[in-house]
Each structure stands twice: as C-alpha cells, then as structure tokens.
N, C-alpha and C. Protein backbone atom coordinates (compact mmCIF):
# COMPACT_ATOMS: atom_id res chain seq x y z
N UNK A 1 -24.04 -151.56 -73.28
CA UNK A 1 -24.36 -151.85 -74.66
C UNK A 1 -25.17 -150.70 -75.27
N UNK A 2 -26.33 -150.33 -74.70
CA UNK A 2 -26.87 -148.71 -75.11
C UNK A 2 -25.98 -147.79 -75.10
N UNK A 3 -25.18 -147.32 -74.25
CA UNK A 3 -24.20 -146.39 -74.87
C UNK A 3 -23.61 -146.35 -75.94
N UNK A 4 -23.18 -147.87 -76.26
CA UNK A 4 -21.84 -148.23 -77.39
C UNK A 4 -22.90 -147.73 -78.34
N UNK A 5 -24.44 -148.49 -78.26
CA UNK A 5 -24.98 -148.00 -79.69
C UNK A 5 -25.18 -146.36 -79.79
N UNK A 6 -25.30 -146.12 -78.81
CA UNK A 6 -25.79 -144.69 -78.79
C UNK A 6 -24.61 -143.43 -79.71
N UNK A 7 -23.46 -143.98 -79.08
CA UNK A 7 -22.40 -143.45 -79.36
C UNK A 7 -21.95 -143.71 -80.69
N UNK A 8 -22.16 -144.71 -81.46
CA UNK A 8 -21.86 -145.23 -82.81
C UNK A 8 -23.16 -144.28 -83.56
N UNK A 9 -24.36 -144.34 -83.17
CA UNK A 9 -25.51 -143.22 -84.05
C UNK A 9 -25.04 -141.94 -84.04
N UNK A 10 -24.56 -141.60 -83.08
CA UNK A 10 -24.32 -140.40 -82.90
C UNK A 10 -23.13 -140.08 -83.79
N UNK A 11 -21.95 -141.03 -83.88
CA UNK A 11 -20.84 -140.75 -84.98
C UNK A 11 -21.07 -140.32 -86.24
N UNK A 12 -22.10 -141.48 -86.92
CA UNK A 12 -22.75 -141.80 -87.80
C UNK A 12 -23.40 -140.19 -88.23
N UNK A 13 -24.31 -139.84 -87.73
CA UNK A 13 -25.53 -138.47 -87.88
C UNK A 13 -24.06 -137.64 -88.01
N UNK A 14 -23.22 -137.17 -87.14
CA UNK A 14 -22.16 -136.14 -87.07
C UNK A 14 -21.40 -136.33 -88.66
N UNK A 15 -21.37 -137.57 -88.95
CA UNK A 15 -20.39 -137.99 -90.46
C UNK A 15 -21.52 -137.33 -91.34
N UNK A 16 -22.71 -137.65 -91.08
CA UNK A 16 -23.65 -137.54 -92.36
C UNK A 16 -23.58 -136.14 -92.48
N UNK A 17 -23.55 -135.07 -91.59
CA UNK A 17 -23.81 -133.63 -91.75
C UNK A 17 -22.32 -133.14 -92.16
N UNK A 18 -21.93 -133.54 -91.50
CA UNK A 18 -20.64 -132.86 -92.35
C UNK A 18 -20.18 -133.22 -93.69
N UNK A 19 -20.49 -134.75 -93.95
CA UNK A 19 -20.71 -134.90 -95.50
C UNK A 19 -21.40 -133.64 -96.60
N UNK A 20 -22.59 -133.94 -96.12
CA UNK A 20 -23.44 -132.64 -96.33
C UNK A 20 -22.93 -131.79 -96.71
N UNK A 21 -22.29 -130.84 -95.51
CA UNK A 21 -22.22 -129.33 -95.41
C UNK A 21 -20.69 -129.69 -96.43
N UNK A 22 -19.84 -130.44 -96.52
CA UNK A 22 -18.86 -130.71 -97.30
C UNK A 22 -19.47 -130.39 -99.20
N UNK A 23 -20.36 -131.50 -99.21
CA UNK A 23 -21.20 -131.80 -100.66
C UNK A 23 -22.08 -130.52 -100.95
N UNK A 24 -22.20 -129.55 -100.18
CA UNK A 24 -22.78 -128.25 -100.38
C UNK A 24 -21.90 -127.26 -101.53
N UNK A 25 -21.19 -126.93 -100.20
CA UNK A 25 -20.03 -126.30 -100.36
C UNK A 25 -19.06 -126.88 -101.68
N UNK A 26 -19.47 -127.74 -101.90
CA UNK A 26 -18.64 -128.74 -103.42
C UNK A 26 -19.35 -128.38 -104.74
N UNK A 27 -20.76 -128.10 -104.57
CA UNK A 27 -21.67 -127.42 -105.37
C UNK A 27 -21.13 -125.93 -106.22
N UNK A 28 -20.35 -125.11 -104.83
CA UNK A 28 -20.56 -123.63 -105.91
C UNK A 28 -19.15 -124.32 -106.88
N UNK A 29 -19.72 -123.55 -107.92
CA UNK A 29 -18.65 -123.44 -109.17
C UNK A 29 -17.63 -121.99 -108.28
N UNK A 30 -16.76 -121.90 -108.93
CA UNK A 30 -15.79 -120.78 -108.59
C UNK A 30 -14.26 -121.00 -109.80
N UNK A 31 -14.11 -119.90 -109.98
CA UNK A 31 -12.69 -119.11 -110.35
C UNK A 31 -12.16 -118.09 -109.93
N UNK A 32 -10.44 -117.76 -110.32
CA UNK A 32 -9.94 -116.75 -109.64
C UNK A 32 -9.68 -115.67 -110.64
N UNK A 33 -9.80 -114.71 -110.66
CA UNK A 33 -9.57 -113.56 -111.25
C UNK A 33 -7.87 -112.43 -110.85
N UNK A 34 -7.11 -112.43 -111.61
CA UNK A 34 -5.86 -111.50 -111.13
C UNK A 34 -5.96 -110.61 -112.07
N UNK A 35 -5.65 -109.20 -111.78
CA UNK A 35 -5.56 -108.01 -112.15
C UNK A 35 -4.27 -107.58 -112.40
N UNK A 36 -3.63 -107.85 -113.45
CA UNK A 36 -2.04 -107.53 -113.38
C UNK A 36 -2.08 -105.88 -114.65
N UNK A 37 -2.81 -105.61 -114.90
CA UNK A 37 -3.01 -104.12 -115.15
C UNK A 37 -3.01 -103.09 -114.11
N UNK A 38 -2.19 -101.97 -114.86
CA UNK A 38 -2.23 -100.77 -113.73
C UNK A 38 -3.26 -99.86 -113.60
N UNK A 39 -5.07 -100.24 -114.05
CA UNK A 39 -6.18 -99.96 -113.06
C UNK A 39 -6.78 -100.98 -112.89
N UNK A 40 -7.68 -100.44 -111.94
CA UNK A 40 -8.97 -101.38 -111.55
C UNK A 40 -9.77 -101.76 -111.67
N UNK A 41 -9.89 -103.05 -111.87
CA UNK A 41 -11.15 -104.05 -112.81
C UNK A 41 -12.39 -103.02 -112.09
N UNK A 42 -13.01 -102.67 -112.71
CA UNK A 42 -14.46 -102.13 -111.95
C UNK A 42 -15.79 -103.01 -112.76
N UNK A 43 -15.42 -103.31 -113.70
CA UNK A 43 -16.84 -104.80 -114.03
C UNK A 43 -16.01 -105.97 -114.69
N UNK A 44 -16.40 -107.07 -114.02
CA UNK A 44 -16.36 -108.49 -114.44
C UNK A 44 -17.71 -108.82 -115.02
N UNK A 45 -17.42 -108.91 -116.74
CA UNK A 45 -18.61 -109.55 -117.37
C UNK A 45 -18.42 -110.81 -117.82
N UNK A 46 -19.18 -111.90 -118.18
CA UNK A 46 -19.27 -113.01 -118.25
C UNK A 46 -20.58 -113.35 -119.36
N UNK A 47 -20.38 -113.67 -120.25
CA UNK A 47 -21.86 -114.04 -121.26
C UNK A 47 -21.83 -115.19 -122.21
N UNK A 48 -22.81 -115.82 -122.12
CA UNK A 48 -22.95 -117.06 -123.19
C UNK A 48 -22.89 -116.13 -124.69
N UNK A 49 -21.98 -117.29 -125.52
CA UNK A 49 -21.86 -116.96 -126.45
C UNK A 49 -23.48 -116.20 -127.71
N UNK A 50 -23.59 -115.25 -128.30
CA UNK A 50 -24.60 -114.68 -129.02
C UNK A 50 -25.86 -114.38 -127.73
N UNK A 51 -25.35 -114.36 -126.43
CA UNK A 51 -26.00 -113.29 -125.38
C UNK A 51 -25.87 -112.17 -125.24
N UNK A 52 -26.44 -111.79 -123.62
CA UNK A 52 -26.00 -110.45 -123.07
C UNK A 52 -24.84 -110.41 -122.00
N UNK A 53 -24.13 -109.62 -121.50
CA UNK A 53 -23.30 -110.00 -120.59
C UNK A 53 -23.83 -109.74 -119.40
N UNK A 54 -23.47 -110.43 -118.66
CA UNK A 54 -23.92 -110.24 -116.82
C UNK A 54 -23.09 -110.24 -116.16
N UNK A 55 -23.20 -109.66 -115.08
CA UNK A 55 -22.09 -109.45 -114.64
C UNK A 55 -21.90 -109.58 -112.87
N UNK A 56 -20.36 -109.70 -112.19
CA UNK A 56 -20.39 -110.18 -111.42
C UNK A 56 -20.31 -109.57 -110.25
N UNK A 57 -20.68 -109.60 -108.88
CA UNK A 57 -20.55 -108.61 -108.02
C UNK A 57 -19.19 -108.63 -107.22
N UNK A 58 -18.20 -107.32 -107.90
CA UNK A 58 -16.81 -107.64 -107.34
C UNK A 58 -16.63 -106.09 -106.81
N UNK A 59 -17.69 -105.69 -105.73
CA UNK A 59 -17.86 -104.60 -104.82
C UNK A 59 -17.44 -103.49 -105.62
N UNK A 60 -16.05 -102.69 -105.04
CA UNK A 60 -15.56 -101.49 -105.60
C UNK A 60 -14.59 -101.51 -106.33
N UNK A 61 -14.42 -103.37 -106.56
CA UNK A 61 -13.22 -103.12 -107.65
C UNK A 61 -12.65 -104.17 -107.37
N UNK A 62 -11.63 -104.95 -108.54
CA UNK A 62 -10.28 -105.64 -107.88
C UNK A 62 -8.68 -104.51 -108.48
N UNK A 63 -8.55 -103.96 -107.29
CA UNK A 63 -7.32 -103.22 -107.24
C UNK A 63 -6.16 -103.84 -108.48
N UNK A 64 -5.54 -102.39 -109.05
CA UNK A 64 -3.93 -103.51 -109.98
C UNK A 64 -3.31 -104.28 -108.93
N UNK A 65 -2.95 -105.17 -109.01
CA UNK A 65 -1.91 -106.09 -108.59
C UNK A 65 -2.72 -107.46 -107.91
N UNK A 66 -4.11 -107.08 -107.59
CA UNK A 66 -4.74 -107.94 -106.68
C UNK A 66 -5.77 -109.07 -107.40
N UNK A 67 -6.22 -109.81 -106.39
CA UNK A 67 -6.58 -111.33 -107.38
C UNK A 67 -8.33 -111.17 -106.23
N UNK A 68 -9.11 -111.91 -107.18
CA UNK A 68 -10.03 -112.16 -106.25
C UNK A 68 -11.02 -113.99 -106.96
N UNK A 69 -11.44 -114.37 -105.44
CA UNK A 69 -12.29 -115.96 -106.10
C UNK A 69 -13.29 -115.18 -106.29
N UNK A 70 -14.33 -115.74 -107.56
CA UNK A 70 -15.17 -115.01 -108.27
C UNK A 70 -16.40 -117.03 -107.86
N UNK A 71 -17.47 -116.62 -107.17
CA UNK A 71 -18.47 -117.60 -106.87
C UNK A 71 -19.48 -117.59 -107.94
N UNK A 72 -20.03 -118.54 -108.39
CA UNK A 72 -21.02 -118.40 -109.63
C UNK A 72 -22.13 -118.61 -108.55
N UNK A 73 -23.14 -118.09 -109.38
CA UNK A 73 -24.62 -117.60 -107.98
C UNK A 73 -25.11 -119.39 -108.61
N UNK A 74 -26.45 -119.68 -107.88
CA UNK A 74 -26.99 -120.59 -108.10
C UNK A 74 -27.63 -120.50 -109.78
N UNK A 75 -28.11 -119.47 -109.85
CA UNK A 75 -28.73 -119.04 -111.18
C UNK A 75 -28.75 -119.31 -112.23
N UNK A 76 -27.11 -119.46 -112.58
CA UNK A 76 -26.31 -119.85 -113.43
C UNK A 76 -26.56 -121.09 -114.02
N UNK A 77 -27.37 -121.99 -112.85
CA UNK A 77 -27.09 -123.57 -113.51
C UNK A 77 -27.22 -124.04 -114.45
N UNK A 78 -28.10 -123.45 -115.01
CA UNK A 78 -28.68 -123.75 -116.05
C UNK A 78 -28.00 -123.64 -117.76
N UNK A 79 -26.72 -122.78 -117.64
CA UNK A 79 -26.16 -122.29 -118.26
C UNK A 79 -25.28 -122.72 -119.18
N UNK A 80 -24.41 -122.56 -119.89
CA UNK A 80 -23.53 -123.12 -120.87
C UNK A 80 -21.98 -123.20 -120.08
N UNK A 81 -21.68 -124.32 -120.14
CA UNK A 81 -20.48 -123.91 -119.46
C UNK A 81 -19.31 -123.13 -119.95
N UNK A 82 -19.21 -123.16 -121.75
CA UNK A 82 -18.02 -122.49 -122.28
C UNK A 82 -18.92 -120.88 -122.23
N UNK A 83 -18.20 -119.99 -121.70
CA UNK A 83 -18.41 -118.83 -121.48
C UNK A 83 -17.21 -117.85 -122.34
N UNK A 84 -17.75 -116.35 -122.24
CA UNK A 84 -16.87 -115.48 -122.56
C UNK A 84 -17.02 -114.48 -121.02
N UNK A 85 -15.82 -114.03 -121.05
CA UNK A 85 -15.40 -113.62 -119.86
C UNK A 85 -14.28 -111.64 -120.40
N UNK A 86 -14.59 -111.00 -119.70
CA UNK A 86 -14.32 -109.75 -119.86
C UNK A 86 -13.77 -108.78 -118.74
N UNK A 87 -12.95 -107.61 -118.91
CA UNK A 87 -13.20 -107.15 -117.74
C UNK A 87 -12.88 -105.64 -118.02
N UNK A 88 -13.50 -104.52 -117.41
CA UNK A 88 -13.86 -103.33 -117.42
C UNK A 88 -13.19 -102.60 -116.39
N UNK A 89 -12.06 -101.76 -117.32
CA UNK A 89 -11.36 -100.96 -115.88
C UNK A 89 -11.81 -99.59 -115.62
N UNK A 90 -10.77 -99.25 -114.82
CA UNK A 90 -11.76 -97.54 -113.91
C UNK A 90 -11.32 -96.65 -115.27
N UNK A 91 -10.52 -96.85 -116.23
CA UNK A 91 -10.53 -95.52 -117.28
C UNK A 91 -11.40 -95.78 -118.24
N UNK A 92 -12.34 -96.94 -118.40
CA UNK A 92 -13.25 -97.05 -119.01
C UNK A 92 -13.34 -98.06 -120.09
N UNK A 93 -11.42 -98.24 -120.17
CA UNK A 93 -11.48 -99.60 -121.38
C UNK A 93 -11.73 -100.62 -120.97
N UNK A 94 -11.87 -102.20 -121.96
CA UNK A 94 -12.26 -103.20 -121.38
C UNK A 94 -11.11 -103.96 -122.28
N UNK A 95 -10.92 -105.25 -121.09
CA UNK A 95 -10.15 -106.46 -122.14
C UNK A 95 -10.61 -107.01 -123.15
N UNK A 96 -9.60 -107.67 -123.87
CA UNK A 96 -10.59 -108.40 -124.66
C UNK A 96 -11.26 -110.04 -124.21
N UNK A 97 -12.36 -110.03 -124.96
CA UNK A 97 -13.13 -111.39 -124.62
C UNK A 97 -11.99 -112.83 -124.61
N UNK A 98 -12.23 -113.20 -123.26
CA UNK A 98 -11.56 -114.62 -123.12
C UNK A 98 -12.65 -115.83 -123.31
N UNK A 99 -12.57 -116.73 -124.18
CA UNK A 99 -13.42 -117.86 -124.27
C UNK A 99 -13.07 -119.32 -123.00
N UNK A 100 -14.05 -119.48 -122.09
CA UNK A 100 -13.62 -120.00 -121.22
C UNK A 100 -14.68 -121.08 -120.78
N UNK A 101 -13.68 -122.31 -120.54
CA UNK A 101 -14.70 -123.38 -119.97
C UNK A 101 -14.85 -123.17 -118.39
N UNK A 102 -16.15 -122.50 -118.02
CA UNK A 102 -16.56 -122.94 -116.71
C UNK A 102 -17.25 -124.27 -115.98
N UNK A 103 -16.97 -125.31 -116.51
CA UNK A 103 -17.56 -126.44 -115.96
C UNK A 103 -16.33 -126.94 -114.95
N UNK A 104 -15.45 -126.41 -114.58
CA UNK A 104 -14.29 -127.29 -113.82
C UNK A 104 -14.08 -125.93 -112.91
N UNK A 105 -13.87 -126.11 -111.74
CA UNK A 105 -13.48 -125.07 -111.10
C UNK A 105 -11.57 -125.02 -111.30
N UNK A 106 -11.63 -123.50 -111.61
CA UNK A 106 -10.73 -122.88 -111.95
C UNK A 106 -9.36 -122.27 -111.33
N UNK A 107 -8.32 -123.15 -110.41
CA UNK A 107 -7.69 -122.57 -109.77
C UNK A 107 -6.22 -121.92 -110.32
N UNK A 108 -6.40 -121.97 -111.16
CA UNK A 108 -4.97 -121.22 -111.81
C UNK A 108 -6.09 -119.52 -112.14
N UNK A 109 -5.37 -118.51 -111.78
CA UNK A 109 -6.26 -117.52 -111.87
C UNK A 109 -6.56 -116.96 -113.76
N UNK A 110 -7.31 -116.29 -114.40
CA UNK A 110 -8.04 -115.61 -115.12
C UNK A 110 -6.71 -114.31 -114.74
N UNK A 111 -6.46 -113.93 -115.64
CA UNK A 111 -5.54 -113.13 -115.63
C UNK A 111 -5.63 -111.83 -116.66
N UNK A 112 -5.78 -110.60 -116.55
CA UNK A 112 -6.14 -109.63 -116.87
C UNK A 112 -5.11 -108.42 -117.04
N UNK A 113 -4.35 -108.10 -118.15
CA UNK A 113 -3.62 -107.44 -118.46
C UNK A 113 -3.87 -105.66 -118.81
C-alpha cells in the first residue's frame, strides 16, 4: 500500500513539473520572419506606434531566401500589442512599416520583400 501511494505522488510531482516547464515555455510570445528579398535583413525593428524602434537580436543577419522564429524578451510585457515592424537590409534600405498584432503568436511567417 506505501508503494502504490508512493508511486501515485511521485506521478503526480512529475505531471506538475512538466506542466510547468510546458506553461513556461507557453509564456514567450514568438513570430516568424522570411526574407524573400535578394539581401540580408541585417536589423529587425519593431516599435509602438509614436515611439522609438528597438530592435531585435537576429545575429549576422537573416540570409535572402531564409526564415527565422523571432522570441519577444520578457521586457516587452508591458507593451502594446499592435506593433510596427520593419526590416533593414545589408545595402542599407529598409521595408516599409508593417502594422502588426503581436498578442497571438504568429505562425504564418512576416514576410519581407
């Protein structure tokens, strides 16, 4: 009978953490970004409307042809969810401003011409 219970707590604690680490991970906001221009996004900006833009850390670039998930930091929370969204290639031009609801995570990609 101590085992059975033992073994049922133990299920129990194992469900609860992985709930958890599930409900964490459910937290970040995210979208995808595709690059279908022939250079390379070199800044992803993002700014509440009558702000500044900030911008996102997408290393050395997203290559033409290539897509990348773009994670919103914790920071953000506080924030507006309809955003404007931009992006800055290696010859120096930029797209134009996309008006975008970030409150839903975004799996059809952000697409960049």
């Amino acid at each position: 009978m101590i085992k059975k219970s033992f073994l049922v707590s133990a299920s129990l604690l194992a469900f609860s953490l992985v709930a958890n680490v599930a409900s964490a991970s459910a937290d970040q906001w995210y979208f995808y970004v595709k690059n279908s221009s022939a250079s390379t996004i070199k800044k992803l900006m993002v700014g509440e409307p009558q702000k500044t833009w900030g911008q996102f850390d997408i290393g050395s670039g997203i290559a033409s042809g290539a897509g990348a998930k773009m994670v919103w930091d914790s920071s953000t929370d506080n924030q507006s969810c309809k955003q404007w969204i931009k992006a800055q290639f290696a010859d120096g031009s930029e797209s134009e401003p996309a008006y975008m609801d970030f409150c839903k995570n975004l799996d059809d990609p952000i697409v960049f011409n």
